[in-house]
C-alpha atoms as a PDB file:
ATOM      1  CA  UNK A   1     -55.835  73.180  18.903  1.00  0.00           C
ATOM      2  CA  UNK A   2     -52.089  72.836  19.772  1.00  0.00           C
ATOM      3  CA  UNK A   3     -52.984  69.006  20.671  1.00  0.00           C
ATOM      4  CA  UNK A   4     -54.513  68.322  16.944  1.00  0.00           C
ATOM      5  CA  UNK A   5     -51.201  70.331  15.184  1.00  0.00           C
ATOM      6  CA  UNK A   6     -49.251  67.941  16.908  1.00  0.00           C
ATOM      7  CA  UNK A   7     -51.105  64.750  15.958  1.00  0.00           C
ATOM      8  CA  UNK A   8     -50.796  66.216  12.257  1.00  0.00           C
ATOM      9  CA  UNK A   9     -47.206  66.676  12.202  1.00  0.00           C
ATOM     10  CA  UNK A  10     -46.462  63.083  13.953  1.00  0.00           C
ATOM     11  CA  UNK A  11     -48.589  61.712  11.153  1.00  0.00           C
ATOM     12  CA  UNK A  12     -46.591  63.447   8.419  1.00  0.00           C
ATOM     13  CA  UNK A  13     -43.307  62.916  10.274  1.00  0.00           C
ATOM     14  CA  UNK A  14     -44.451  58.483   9.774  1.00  0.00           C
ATOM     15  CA  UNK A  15     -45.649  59.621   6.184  1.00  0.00           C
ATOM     16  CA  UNK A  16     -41.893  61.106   5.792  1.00  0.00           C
ATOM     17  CA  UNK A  17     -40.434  57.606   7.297  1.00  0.00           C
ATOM     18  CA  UNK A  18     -42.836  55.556   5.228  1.00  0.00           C
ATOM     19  CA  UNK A  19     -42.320  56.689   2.119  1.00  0.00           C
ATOM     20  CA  UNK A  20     -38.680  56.863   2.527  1.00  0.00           C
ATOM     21  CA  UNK A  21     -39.060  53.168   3.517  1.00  0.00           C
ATOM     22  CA  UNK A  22     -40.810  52.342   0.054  1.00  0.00           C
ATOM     23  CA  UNK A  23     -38.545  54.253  -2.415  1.00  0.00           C
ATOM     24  CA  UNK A  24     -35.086  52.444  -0.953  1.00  0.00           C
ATOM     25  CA  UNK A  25     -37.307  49.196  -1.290  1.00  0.00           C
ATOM     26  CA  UNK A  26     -38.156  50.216  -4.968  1.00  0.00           C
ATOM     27  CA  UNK A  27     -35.148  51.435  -5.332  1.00  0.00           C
ATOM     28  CA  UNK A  28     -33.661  47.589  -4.143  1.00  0.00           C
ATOM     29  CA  UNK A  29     -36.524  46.128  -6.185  1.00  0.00           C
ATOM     30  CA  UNK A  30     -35.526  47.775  -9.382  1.00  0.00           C
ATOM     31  CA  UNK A  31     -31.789  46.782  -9.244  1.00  0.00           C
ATOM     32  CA  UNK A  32     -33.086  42.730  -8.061  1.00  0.00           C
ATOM     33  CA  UNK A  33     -34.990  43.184 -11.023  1.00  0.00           C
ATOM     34  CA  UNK A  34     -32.645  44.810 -13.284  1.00  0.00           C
ATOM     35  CA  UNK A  35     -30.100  41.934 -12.693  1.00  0.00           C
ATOM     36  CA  UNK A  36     -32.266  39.077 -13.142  1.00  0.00           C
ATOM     37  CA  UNK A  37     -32.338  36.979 -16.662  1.00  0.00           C
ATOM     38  CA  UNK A  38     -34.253  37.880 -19.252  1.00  0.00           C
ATOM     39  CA  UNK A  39     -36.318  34.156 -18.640  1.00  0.00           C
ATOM     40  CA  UNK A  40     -37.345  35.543 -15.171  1.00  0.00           C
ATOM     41  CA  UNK A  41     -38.600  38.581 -16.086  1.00  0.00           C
ATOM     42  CA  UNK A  42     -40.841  36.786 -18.800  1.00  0.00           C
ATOM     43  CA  UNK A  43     -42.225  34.260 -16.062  1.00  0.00           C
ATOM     44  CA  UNK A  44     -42.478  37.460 -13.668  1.00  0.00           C
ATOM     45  CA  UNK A  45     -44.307  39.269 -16.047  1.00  0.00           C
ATOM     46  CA  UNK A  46     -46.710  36.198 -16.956  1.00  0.00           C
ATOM     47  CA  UNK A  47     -47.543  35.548 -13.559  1.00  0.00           C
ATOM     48  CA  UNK A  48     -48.095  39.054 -12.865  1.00  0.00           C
ATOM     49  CA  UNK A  49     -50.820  39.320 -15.728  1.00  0.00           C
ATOM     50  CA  UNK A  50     -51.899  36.067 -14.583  1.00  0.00           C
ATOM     51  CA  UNK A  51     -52.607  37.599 -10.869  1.00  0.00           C
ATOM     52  CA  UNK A  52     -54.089  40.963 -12.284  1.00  0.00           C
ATOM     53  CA  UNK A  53     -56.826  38.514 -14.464  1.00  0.00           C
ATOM     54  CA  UNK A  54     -57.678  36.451 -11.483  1.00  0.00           C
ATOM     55  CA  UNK A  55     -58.394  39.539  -9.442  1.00  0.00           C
ATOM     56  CA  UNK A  56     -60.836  40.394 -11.796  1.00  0.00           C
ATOM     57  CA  UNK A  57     -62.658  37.263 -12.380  1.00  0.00           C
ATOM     58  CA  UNK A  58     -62.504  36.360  -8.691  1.00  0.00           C
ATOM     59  CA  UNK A  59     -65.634  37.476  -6.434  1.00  0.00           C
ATOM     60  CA  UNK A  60     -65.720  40.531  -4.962  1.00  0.00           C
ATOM     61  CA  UNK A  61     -65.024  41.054  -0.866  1.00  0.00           C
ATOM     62  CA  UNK A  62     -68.003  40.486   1.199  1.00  0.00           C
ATOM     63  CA  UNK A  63     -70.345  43.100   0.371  1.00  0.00           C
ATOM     64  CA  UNK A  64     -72.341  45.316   3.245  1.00  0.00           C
ATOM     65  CA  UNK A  65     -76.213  44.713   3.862  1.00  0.00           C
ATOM     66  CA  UNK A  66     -77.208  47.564   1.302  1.00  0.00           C
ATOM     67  CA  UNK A  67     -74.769  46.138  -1.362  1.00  0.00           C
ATOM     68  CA  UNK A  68     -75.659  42.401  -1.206  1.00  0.00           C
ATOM     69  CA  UNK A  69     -76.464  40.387  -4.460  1.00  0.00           C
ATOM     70  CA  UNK A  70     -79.817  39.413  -5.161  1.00  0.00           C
ATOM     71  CA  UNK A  71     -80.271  36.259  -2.721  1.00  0.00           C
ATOM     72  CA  UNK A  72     -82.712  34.601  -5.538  1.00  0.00           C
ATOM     73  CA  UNK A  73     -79.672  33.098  -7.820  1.00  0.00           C
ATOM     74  CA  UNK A  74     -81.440  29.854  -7.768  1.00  0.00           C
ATOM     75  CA  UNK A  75     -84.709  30.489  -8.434  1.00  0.00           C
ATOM     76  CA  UNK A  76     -87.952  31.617  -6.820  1.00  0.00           C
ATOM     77  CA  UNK A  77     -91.611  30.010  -6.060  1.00  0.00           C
ATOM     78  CA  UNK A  78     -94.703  30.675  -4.277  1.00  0.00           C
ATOM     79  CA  UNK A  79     -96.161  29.734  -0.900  1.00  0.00           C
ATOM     80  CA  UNK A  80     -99.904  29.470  -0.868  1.00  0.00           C
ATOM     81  CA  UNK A  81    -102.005  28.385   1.998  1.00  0.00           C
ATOM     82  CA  UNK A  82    -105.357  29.275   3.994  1.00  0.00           C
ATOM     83  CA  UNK A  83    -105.761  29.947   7.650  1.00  0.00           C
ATOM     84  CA  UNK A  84    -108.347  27.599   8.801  1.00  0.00           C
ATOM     85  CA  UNK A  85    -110.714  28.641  12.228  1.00  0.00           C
ATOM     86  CA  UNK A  86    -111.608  25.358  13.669  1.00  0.00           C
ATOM     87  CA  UNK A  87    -113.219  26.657  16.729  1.00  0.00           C
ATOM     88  CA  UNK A  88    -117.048  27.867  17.321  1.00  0.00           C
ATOM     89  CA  UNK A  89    -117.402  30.853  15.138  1.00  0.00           C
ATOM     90  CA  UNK A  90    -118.132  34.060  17.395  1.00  0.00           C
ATOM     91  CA  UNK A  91    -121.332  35.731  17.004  1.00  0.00           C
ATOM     92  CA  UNK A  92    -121.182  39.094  15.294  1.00  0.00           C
ATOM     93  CA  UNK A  93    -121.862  41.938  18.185  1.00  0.00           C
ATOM     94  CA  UNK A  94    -122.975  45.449  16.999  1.00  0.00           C
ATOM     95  CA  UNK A  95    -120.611  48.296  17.649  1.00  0.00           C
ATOM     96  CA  UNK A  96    -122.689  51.442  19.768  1.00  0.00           C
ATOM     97  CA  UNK A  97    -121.496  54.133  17.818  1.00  0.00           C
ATOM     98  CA  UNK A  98    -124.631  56.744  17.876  1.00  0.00           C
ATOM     99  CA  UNK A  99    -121.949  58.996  19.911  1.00  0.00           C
ATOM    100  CA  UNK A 100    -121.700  59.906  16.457  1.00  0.00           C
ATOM    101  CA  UNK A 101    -124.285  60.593  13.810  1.00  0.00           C
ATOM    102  CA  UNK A 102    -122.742  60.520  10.894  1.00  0.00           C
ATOM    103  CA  UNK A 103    -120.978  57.088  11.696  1.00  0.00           C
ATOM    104  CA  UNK A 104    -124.202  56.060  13.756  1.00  0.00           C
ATOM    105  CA  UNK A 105    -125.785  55.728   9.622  1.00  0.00           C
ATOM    106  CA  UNK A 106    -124.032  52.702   8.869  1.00  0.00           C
ATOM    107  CA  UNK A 107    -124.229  49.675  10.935  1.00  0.00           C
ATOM    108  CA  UNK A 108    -121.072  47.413  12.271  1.00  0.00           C
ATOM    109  CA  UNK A 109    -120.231  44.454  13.833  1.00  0.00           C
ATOM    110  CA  UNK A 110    -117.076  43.803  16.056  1.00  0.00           C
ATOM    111  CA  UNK A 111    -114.143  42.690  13.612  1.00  0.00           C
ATOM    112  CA  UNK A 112    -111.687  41.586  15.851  1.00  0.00           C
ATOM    113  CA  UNK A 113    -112.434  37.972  14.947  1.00  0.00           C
ATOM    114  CA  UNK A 114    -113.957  38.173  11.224  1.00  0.00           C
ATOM    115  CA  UNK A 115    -114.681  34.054  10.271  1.00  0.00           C
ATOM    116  CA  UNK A 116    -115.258  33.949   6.802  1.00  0.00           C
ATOM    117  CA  UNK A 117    -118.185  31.619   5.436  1.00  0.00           C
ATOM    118  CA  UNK A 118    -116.083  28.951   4.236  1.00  0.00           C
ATOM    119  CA  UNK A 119    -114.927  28.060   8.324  1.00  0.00           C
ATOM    120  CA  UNK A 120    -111.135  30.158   7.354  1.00  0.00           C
ATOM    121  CA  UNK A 121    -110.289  33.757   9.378  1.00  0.00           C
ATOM    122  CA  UNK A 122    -110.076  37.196   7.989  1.00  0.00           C
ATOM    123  CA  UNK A 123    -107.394  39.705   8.797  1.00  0.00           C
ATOM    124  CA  UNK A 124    -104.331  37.035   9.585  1.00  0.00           C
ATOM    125  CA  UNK A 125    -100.823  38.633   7.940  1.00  0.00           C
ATOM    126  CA  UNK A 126     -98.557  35.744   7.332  1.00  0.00           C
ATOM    127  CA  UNK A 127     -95.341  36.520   6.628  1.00  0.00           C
ATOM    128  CA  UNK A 128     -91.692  34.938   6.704  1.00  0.00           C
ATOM    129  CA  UNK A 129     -89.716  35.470   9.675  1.00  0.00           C
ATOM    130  CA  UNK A 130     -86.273  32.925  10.065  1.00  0.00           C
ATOM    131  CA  UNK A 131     -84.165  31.979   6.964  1.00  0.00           C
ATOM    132  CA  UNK A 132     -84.930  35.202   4.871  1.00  0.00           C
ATOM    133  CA  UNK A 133     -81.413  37.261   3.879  1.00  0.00           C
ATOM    134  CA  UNK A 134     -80.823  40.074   1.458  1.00  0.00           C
ATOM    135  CA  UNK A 135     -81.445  43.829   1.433  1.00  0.00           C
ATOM    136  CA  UNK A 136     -84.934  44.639  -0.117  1.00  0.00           C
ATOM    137  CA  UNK A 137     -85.691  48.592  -0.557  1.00  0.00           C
ATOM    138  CA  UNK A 138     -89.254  49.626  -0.109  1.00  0.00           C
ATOM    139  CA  UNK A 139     -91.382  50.172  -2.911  1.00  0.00           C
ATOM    140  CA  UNK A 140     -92.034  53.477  -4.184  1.00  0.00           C
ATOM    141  CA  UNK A 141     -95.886  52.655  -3.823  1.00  0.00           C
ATOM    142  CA  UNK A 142     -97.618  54.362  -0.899  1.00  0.00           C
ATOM    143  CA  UNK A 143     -98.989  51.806   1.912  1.00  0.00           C
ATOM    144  CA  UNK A 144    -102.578  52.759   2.078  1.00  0.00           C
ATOM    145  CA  UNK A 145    -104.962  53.474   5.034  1.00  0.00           C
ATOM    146  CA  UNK A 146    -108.794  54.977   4.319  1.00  0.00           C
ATOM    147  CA  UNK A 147    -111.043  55.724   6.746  1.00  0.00           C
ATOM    148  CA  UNK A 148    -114.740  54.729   5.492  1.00  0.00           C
ATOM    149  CA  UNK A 149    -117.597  54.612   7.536  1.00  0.00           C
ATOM    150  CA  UNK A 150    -116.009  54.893  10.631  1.00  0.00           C
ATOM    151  CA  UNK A 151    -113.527  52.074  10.144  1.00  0.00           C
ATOM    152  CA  UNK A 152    -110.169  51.905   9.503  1.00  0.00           C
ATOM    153  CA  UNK A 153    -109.638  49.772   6.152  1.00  0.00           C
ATOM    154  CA  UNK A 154    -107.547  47.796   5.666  1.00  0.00           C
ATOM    155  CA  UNK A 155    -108.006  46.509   8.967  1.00  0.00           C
ATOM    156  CA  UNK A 156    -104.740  44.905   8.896  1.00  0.00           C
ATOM    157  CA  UNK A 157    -101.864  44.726   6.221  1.00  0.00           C
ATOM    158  CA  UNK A 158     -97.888  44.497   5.843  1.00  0.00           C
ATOM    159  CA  UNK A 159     -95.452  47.056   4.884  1.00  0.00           C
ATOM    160  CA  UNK A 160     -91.613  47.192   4.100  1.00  0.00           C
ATOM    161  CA  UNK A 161     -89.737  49.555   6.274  1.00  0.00           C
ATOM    162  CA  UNK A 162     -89.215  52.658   4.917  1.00  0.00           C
ATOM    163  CA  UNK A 163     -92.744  52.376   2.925  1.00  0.00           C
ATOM    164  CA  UNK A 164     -94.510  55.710   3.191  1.00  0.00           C
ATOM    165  CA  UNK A 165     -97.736  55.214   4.931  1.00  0.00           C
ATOM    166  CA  UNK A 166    -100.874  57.122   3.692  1.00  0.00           C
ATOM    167  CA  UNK A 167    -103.964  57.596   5.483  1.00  0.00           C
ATOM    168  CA  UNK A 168    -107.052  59.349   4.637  1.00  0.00           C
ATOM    169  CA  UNK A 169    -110.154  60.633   5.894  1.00  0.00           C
ATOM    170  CA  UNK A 170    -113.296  59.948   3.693  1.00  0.00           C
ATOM    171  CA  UNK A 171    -115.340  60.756   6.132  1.00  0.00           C
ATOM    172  CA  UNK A 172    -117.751  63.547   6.966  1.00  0.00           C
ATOM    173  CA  UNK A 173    -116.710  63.523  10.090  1.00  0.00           C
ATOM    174  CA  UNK A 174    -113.706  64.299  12.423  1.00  0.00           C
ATOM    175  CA  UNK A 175    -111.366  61.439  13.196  1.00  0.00           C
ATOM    176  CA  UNK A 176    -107.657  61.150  15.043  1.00  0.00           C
ATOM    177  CA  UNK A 177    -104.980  58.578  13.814  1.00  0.00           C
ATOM    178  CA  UNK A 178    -103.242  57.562  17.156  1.00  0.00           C
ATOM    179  CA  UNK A 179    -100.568  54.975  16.252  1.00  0.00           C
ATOM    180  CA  UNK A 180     -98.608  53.257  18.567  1.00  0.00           C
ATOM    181  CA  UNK A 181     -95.332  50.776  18.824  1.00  0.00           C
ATOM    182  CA  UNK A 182     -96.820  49.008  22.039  1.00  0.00           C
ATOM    183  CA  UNK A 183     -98.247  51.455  24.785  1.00  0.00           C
ATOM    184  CA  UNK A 184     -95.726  54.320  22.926  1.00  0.00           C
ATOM    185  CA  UNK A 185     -97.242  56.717  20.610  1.00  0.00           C
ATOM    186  CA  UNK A 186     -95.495  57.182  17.141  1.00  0.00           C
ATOM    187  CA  UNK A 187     -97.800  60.130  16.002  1.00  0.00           C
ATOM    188  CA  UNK A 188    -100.946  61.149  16.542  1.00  0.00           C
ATOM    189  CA  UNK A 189    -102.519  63.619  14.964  1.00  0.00           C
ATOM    190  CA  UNK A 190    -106.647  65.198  14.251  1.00  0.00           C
ATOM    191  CA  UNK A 191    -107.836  64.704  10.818  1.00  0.00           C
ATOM    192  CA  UNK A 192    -110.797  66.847   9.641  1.00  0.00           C
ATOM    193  CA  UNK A 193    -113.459  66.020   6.806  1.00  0.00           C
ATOM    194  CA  UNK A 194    -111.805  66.874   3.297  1.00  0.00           C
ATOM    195  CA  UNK A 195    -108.175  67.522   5.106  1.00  0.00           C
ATOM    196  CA  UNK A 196    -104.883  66.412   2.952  1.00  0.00           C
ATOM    197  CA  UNK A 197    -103.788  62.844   3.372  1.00  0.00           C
ATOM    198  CA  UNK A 198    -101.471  62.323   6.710  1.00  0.00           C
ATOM    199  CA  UNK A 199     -98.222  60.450   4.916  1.00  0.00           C
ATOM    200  CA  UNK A 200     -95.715  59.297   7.254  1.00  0.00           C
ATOM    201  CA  UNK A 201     -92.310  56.841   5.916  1.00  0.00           C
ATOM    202  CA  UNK A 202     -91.825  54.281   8.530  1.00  0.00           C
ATOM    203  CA  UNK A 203     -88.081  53.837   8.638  1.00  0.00           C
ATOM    204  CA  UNK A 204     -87.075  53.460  12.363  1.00  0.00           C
ATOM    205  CA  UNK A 205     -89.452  50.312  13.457  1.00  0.00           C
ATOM    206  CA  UNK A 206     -90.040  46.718  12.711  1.00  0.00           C
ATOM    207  CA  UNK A 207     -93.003  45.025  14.304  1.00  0.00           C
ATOM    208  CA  UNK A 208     -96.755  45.695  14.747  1.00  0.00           C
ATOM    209  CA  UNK A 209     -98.105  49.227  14.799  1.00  0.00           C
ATOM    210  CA  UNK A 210    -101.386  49.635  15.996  1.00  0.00           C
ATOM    211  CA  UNK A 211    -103.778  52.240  14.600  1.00  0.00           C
ATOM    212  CA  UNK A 212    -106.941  53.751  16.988  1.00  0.00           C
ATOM    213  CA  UNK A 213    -108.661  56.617  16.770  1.00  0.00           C
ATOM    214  CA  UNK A 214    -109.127  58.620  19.888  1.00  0.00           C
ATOM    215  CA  UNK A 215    -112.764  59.860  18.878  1.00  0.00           C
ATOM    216  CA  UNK A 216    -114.420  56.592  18.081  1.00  0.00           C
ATOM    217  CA  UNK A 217    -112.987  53.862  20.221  1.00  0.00           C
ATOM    218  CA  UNK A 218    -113.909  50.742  18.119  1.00  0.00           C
ATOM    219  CA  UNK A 219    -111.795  52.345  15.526  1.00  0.00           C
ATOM    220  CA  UNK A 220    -108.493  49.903  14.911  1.00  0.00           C
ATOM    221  CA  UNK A 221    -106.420  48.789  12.250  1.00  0.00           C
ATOM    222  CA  UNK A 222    -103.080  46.756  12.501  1.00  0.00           C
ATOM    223  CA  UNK A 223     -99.624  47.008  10.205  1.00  0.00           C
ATOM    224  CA  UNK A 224     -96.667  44.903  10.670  1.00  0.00           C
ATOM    225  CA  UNK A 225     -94.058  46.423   9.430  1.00  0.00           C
ATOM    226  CA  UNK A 226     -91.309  44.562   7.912  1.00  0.00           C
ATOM    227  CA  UNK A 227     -87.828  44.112   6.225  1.00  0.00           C
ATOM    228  CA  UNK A 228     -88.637  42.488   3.557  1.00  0.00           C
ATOM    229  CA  UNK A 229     -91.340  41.941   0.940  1.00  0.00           C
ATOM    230  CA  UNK A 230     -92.122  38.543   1.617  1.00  0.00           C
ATOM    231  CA  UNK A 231     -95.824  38.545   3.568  1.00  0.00           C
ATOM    232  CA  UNK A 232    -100.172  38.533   2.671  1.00  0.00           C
ATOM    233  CA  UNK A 233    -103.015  39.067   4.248  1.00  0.00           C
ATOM    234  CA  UNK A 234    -105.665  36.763   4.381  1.00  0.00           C
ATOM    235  CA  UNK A 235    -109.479  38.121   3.100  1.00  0.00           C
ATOM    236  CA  UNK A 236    -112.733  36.752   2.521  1.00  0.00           C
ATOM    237  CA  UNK A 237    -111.527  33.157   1.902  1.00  0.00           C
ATOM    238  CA  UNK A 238    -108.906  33.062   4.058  1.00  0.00           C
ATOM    239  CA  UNK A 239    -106.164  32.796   1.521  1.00  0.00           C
ATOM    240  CA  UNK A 240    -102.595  33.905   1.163  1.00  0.00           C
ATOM    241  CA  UNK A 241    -100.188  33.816  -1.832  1.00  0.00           C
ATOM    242  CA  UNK A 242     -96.519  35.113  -1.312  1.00  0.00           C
ATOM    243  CA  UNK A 243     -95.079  34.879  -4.652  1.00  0.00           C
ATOM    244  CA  UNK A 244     -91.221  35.520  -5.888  1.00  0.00           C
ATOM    245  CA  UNK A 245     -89.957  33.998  -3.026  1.00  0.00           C
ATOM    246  CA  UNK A 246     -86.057  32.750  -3.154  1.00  0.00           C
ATOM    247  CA  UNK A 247     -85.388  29.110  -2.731  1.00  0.00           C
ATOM    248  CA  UNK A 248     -84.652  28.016   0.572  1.00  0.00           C
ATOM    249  CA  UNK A 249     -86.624  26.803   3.408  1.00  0.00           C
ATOM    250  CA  UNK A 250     -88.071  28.986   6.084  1.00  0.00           C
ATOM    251  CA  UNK A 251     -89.999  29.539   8.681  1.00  0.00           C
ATOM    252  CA  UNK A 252     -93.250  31.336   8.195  1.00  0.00           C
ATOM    253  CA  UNK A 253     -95.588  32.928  10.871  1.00  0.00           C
ATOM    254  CA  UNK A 254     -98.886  33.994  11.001  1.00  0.00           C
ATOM    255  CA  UNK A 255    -100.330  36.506  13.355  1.00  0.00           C
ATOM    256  CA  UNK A 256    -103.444  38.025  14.331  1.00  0.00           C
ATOM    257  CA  UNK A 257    -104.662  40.452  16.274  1.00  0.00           C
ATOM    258  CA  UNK A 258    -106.478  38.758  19.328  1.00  0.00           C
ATOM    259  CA  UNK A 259    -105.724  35.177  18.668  1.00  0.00           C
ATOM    260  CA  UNK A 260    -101.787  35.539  18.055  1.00  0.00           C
ATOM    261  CA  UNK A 261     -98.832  33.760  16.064  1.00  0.00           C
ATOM    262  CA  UNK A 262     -98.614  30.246  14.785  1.00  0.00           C
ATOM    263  CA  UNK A 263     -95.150  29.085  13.140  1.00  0.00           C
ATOM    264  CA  UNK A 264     -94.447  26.499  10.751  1.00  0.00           C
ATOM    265  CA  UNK A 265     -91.872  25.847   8.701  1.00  0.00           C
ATOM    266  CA  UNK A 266     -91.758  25.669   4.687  1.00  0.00           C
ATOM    267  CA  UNK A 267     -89.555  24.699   1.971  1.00  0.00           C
ATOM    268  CA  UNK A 268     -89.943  26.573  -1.456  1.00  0.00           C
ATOM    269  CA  UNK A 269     -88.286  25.161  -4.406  1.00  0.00           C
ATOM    270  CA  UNK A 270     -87.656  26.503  -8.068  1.00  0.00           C
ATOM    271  CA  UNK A 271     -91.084  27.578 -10.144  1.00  0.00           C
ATOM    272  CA  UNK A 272     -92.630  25.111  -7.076  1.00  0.00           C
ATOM    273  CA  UNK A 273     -96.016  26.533  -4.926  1.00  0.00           C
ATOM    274  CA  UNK A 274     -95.282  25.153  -1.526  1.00  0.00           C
ATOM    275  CA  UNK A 275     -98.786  24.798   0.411  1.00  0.00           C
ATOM    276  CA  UNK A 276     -99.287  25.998   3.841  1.00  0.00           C
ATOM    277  CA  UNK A 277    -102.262  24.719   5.761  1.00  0.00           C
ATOM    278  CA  UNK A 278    -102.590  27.476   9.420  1.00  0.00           C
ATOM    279  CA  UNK A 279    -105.174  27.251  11.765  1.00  0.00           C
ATOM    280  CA  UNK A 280    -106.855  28.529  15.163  1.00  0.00           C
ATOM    281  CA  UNK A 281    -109.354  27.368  17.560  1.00  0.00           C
ATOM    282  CA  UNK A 282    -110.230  30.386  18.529  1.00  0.00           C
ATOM    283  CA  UNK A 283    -109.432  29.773  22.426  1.00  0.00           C
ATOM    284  CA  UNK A 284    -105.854  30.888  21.391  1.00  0.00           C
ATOM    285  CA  UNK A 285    -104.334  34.834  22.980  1.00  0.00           C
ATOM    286  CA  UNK A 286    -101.829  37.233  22.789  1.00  0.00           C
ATOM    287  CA  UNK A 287    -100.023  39.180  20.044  1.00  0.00           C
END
């Protein structure tokens, strides 16, 4: 106590000092200015205006991550692309899930590699990574999870940190949403038939979080989560579209949940669609 009194008074006894300091130099100021010709005082005055208008038309100091200016001054365009599988397409295996009646009704196949028809992959999120800047907020929107016939759909999506994640149960049947950052849980919790949607904002983590279910074990589902808004998921043709993107050039990466990341870099100009051709043999690994 005594030790912060005496920090308080040494600061007021500098305070004292300091503004004695500034009234003898206003004081010296005044009579400078008080003795100088009527010509000087004009220019002074001028230049003085002239000073107080550039201050306001000059840019303002360097402004903290939550406070910077939109980074798409000079435009925005798309990036489209498909993620091509140029490998042996897997044969669909059957998931054994009569541990459970009700999800034993409705036959499924393995999805952790899903080729499409058209020789492109299912379930790739592509998203920017290098050359991005800016502060994006999340949206409002809720980042959806259902779980429908014993699978967790979407199987894999994006989110921006600090999206609120929403998962549901539209099941008749018990399930549990384990989700994990690695091997570390993040929250797991039982969700009955009919119960209220689980809602969660995801503030604290950037990466992949992975989704199981700790009654049926084929259960998965996949969310990177993100600072920014700039990322797709690839469906039933294989396609992505990442639209509103600032000009610049970047490097974009694809990943997927068994066969990994590819990079490549892209260049997006003004109202331009830059195309981005992706691809995996299928012999690829790792997340």
């Amino acid at each position: 106590m005594t030790m912060r009194r005496a920090r308080f008074v040494g600061r007021s006894g500098l305070a004292t000092l300091a503004l004695a300091a500034l009234a003898g130099a206003w004081g010296c100021a005044s009579n400078e200015g008080r003795a100088s010709e009527g010509a000087e005082e004009d220019r002074s005055s001028h230049e003085g205006h002239a000073s107080a208008s550039g201050d306001r038309e000059a840019p303002p100091p360097q402004p903290t991550k939550s406070a910077e200016p939109p980074p798409a001054a000079n435009g925005t365009g798309t990036i489209h692309g498909k993620v091509a599988f140029t490998g042996t397409r897997p044969t669909p295996t059957p998931l054994k899930r009569d541990q459970d009646p009700f999800c034993a009704r409705t036959a499924m196949n393995d999805e952790q590699v899903v080729v499409n028809d058209d020789a492109t992959l299912r379930n790739v999120i592509v998203h920017l990574t290098k050359g991005v800047t800016g502060n994006y907020p999340a949206p409002s929107a809720h980042a959806l999870v259902e779980q429908h016939d014993c699978m967790y759909r979407p199987r894999a999506q994006a989110i921006v940190a600090g999206q609120t994640l929403e998962i549901k149960n539209g099941d008749q049947t018990l399930h549990n949403v384990h989700t994990y950052q690695g091997t570390e849980t993040l929250f797991n919790r039982a969700q009955i038939a009919g119960s209220p949607a689980i809602e969660r904002e995801i503030t604290d983590y950037e990466g992949v979080m992975t989704l199981k279910c700790d009654v049926h074990g084929w259960m998965a589902a996949f969310i990177l989560v993100s600072n920014h808004p700039f990322f797709a998921t690839t469906g039933e043709d294989g396609s992505f579209t990442i639209q509103n993107v600032p000009v610049g050039t970047y490097t974009i990466e694809s990943w997927h949940e068994k066969l990994g990341r590819k990079t490549q870099e892209v260049t997006v100009t003004r109202d331009g669609t830059a195309e981005v051709n992706l691809s995996y043999a299928g012999t690829e690994s790792g997340t």
